[in-house]
N, C-alpha and C. Protein backbone atom coordinates (compact mmCIF):
# COMPACT_ATOMS: atom_id res chain seq x y z
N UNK A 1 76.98 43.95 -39.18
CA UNK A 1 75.73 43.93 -39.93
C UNK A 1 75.89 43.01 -41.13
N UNK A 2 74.58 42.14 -41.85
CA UNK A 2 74.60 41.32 -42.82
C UNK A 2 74.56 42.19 -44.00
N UNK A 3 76.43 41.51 -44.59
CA UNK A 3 76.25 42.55 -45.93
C UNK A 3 76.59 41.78 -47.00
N UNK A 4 76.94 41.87 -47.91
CA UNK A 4 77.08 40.99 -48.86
C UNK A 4 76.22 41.16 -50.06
N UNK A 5 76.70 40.30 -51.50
CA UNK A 5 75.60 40.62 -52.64
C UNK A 5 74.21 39.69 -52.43
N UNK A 6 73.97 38.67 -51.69
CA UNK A 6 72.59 37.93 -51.13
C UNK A 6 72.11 38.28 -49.93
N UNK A 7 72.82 39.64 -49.45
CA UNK A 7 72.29 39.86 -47.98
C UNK A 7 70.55 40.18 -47.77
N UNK A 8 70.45 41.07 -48.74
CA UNK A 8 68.87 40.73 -48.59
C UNK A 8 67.79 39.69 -48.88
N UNK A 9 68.60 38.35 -49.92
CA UNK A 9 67.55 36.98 -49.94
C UNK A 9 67.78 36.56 -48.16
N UNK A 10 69.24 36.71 -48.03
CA UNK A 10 69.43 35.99 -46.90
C UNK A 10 69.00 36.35 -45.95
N UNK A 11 68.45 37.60 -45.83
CA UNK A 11 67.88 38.00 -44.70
C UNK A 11 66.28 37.90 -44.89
N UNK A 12 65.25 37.60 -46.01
CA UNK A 12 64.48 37.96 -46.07
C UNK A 12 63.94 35.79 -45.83
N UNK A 13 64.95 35.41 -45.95
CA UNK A 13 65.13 33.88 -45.76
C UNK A 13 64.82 33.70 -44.10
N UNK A 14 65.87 34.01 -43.56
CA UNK A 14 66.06 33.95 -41.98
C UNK A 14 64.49 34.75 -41.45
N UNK A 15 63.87 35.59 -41.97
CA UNK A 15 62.87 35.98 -41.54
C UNK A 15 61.30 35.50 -42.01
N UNK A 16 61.75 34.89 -42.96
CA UNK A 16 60.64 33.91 -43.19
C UNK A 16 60.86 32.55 -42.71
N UNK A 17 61.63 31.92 -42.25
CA UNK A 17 61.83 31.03 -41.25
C UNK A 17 61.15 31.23 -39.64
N UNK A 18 61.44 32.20 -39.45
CA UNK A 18 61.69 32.85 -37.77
C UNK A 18 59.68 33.07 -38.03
N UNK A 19 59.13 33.74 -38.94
CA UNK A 19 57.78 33.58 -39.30
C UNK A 19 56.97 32.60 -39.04
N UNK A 20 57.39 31.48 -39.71
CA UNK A 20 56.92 30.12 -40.08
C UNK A 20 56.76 29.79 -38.42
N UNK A 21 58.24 29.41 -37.72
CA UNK A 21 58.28 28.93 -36.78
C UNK A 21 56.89 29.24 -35.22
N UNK A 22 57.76 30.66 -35.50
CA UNK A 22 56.44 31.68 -34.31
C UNK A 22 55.06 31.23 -34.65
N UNK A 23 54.17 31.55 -35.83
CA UNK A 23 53.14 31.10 -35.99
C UNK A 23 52.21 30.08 -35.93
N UNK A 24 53.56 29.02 -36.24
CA UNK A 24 53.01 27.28 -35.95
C UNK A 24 53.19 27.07 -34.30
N UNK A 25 53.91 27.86 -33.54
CA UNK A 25 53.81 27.50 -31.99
C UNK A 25 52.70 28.24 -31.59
N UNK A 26 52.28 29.42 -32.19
CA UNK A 26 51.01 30.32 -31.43
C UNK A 26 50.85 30.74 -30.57
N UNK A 27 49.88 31.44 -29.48
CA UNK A 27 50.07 31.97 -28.76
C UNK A 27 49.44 30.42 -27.43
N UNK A 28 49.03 29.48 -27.64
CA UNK A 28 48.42 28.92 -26.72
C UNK A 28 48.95 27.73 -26.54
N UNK A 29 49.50 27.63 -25.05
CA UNK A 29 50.08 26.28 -24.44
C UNK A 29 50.17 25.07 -25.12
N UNK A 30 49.10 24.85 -25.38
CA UNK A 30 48.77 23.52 -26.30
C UNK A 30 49.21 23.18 -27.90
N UNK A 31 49.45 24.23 -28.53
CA UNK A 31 50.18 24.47 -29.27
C UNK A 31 51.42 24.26 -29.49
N UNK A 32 52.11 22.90 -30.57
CA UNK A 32 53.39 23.12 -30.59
C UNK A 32 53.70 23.10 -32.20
N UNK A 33 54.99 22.49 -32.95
CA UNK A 33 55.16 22.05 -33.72
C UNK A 33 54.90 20.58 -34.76
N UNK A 34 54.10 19.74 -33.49
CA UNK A 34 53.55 18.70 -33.77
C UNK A 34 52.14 18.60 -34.39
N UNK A 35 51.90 19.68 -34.13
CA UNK A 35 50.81 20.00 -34.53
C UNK A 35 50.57 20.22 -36.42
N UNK A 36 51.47 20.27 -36.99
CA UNK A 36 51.46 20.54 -38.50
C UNK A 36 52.26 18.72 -39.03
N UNK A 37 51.44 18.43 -40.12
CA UNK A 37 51.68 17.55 -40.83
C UNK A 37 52.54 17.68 -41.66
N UNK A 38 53.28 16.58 -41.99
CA UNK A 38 53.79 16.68 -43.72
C UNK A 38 53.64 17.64 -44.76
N UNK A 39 52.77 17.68 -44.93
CA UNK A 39 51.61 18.20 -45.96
C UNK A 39 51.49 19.65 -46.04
N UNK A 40 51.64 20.25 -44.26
CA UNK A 40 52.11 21.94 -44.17
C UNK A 40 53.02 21.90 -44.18
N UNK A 41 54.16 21.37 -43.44
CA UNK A 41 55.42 21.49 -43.02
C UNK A 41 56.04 21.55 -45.04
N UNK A 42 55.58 20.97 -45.56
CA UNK A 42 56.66 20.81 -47.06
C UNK A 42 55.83 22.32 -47.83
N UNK A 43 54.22 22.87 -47.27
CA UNK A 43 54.00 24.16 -48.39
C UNK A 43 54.88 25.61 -47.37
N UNK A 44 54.69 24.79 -46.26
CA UNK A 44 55.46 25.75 -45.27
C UNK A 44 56.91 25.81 -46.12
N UNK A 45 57.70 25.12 -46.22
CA UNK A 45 58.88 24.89 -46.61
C UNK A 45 59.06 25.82 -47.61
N UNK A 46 57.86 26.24 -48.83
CA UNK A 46 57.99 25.81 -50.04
C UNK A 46 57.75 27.56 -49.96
N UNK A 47 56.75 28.00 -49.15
CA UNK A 47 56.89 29.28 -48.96
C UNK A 47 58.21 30.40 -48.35
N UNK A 48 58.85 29.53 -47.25
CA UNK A 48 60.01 30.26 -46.98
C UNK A 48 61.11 30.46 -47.93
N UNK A 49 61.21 29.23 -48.59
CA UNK A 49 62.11 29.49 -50.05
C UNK A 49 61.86 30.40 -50.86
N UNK A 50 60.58 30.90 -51.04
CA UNK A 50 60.25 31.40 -52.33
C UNK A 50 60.14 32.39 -51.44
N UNK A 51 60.03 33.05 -50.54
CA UNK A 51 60.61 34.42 -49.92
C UNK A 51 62.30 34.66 -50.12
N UNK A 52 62.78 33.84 -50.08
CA UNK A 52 64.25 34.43 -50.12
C UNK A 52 64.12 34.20 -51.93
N UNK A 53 63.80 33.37 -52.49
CA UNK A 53 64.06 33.25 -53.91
C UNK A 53 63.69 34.22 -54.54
N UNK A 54 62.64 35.01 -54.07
CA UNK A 54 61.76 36.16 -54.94
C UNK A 54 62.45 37.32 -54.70
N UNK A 55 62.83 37.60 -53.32
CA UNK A 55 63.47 38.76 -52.86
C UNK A 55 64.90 38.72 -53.30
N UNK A 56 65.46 37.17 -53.99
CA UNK A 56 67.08 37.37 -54.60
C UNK A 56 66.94 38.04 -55.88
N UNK A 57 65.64 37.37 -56.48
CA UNK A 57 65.08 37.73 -57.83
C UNK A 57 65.04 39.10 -58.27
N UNK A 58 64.54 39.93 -57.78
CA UNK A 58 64.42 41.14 -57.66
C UNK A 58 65.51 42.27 -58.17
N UNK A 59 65.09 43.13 -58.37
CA UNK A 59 66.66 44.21 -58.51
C UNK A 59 66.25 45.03 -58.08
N UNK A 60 67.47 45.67 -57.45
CA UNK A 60 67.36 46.83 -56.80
C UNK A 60 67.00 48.01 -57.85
N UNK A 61 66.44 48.89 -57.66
CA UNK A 61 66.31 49.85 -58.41
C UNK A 61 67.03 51.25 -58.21
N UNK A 62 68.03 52.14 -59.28
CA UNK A 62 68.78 52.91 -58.76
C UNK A 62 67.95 54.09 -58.31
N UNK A 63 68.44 54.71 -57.75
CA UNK A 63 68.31 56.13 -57.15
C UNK A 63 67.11 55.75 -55.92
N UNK A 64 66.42 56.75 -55.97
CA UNK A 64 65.08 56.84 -54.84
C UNK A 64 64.39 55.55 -54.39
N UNK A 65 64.26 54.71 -55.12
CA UNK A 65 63.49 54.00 -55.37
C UNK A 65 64.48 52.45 -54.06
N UNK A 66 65.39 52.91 -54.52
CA UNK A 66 66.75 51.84 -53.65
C UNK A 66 66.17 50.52 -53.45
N UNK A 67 65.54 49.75 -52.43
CA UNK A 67 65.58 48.65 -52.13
C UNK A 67 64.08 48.67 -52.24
N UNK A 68 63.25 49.28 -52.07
CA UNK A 68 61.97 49.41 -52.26
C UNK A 68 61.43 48.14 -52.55
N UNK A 69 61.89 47.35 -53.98
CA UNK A 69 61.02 46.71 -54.53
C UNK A 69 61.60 45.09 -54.01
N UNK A 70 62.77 45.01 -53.32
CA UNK A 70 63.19 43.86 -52.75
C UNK A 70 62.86 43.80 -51.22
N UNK A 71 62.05 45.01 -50.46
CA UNK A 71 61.71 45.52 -49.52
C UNK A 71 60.39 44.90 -49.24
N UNK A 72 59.44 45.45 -50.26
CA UNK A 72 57.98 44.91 -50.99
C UNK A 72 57.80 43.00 -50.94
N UNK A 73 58.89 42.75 -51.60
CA UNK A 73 59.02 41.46 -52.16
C UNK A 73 58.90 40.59 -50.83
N UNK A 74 60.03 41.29 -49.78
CA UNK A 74 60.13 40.53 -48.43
C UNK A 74 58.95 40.42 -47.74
N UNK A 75 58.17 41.67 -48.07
CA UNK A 75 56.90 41.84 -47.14
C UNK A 75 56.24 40.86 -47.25
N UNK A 76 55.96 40.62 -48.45
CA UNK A 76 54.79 39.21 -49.17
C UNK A 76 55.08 38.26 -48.72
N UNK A 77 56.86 37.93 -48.89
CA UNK A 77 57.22 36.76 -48.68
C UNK A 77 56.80 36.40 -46.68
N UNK A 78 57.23 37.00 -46.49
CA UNK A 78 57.12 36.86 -44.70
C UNK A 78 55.24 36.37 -44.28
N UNK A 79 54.37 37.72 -44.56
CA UNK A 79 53.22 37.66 -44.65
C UNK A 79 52.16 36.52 -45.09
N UNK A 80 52.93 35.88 -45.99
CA UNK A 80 52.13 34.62 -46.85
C UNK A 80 52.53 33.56 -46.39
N UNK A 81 54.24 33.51 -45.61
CA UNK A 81 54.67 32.29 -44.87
C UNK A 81 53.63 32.22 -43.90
N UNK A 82 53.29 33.63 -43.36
CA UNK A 82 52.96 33.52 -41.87
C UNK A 82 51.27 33.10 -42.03
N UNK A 83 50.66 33.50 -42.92
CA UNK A 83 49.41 32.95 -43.70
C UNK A 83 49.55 31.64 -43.71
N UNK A 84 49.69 31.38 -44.60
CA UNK A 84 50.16 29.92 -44.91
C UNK A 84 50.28 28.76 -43.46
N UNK A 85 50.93 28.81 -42.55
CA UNK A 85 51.14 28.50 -41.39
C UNK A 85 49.81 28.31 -40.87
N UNK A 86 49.68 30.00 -40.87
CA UNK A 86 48.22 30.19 -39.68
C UNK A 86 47.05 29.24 -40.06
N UNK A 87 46.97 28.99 -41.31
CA UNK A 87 46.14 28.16 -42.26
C UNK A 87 45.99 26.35 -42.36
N UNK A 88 46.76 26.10 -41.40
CA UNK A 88 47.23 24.61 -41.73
C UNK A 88 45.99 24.04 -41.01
N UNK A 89 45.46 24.93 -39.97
CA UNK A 89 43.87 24.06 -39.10
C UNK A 89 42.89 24.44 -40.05
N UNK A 90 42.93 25.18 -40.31
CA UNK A 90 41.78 25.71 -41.44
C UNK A 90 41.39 26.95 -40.95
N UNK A 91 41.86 27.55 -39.80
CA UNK A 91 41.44 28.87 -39.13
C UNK A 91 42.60 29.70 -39.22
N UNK A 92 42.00 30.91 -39.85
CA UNK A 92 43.31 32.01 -38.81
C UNK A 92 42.70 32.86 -38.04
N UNK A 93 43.25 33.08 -36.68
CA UNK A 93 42.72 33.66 -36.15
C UNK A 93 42.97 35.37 -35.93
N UNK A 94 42.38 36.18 -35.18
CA UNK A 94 42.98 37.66 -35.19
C UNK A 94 43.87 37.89 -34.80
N UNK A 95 44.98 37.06 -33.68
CA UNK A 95 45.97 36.88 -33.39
C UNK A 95 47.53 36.44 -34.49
N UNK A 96 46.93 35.56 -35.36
CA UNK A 96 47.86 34.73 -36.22
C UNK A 96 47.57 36.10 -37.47
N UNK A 97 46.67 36.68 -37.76
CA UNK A 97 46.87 37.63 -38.14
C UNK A 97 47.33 38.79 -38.72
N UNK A 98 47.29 39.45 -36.90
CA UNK A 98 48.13 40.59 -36.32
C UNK A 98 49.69 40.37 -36.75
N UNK A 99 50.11 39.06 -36.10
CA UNK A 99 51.10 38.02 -36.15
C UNK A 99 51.65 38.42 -37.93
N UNK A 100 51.12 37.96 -38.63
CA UNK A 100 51.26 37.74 -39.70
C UNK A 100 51.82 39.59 -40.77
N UNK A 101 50.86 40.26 -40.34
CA UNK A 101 51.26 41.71 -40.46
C UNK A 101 51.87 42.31 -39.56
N UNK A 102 52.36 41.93 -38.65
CA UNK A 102 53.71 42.37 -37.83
C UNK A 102 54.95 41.48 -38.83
N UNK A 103 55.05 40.24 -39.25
CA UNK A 103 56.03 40.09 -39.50
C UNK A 103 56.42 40.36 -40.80
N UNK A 104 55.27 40.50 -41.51
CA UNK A 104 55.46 41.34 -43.23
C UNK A 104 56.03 43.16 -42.95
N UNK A 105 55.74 43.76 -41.69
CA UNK A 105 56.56 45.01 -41.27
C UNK A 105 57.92 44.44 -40.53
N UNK A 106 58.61 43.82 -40.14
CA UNK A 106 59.75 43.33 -39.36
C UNK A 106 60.36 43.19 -40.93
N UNK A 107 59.61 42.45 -41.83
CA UNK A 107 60.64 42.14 -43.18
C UNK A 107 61.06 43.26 -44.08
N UNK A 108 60.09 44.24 -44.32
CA UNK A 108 59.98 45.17 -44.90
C UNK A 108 60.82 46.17 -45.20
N UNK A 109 61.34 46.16 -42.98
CA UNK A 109 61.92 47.37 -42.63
C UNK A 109 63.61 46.94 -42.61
N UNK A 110 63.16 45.38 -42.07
CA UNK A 110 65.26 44.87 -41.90
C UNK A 110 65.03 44.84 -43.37
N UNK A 111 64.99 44.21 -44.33
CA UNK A 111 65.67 44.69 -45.87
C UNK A 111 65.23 46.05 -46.43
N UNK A 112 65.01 46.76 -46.00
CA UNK A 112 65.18 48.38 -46.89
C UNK A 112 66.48 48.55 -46.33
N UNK A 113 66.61 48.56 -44.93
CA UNK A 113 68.31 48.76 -44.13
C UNK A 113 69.04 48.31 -44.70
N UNK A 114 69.25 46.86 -45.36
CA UNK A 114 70.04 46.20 -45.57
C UNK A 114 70.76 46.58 -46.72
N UNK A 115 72.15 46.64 -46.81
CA UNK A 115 72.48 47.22 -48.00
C UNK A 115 72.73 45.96 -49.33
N UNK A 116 72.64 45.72 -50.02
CA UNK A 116 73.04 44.49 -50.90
C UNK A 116 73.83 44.67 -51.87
N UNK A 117 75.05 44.97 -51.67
CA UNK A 117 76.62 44.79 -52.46
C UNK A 117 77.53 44.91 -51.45
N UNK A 118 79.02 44.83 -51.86
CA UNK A 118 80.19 44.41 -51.45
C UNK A 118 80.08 46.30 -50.46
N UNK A 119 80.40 46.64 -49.66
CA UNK A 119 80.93 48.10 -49.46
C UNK A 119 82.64 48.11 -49.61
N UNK A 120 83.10 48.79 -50.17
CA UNK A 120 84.23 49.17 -50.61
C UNK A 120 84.37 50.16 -49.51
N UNK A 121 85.67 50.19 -48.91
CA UNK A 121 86.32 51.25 -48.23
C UNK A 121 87.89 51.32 -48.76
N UNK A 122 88.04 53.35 -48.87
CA UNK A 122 89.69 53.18 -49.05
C UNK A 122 90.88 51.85 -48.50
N UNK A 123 91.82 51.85 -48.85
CA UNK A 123 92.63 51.42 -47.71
C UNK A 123 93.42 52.23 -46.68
N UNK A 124 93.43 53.90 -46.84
CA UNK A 124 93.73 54.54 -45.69
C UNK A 124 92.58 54.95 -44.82
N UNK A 125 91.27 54.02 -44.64
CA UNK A 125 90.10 54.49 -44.41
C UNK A 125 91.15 53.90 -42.61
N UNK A 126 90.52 54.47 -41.67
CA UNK A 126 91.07 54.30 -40.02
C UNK A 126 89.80 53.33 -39.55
């Protein structure tokens, strides 16, 4: 499992990538990556960064509250890539969407899991 003290930018990175990508291919044949200009491809860009940048930003909060707010952070970030994307024709449709709030829950849920510090184990741990 991804652990580490950036494991949750880094994961909230890789999933706003994996966002971006899915959305700009769509659900229809004709649809590829050629389809987005310069012009999306660099706010596209500009959004996946600032999902992992916001969600590094963040602090965890102790007790109950745990990852919650770097959890939150991912959601937006994923959701607004996937916006953003869906947006480059000038349409989104109910599909790109759905799309879009499925992948703000996929982000939500892999960084609450995710733990973000070193885990320490004894050294007589087996």
């Amino acid at each position: 499992m991804l652990s580490g003290k950036y494991a949750k930018a880094v994961l909230a990175l890789l999933i706003a990538i994996a966002t971006a990508l899915v959305t700009a291919l769509g659900t229809s044949p004709q649809q590829n990556l050629g389809h987005l200009g310069t012009y999306d491809w660099l706010k596209i860009i500009g959004a996946v960064l600032a999902s992992g940048g916001f969600t590094w930003w963040c602090e965890n909060v102790p007790g109950i509250a745990g990852g919650i707010i770097k959890a939150f952070s991912a959601f937006a970030g994923a959701f607004v890539t996937a916006l953003i994307t869906a947006y480059a024709d000038s349409v989104v449709t109910q599909g790109e969407l759905i799309g879009a709030i499925s992948a703000g829950f996929v982000a939500l849920l892999a960084i609450y899991q995710v733990t973000n510090g070193v885990r320490v184990t004894s050294p007589n741990y087996p």
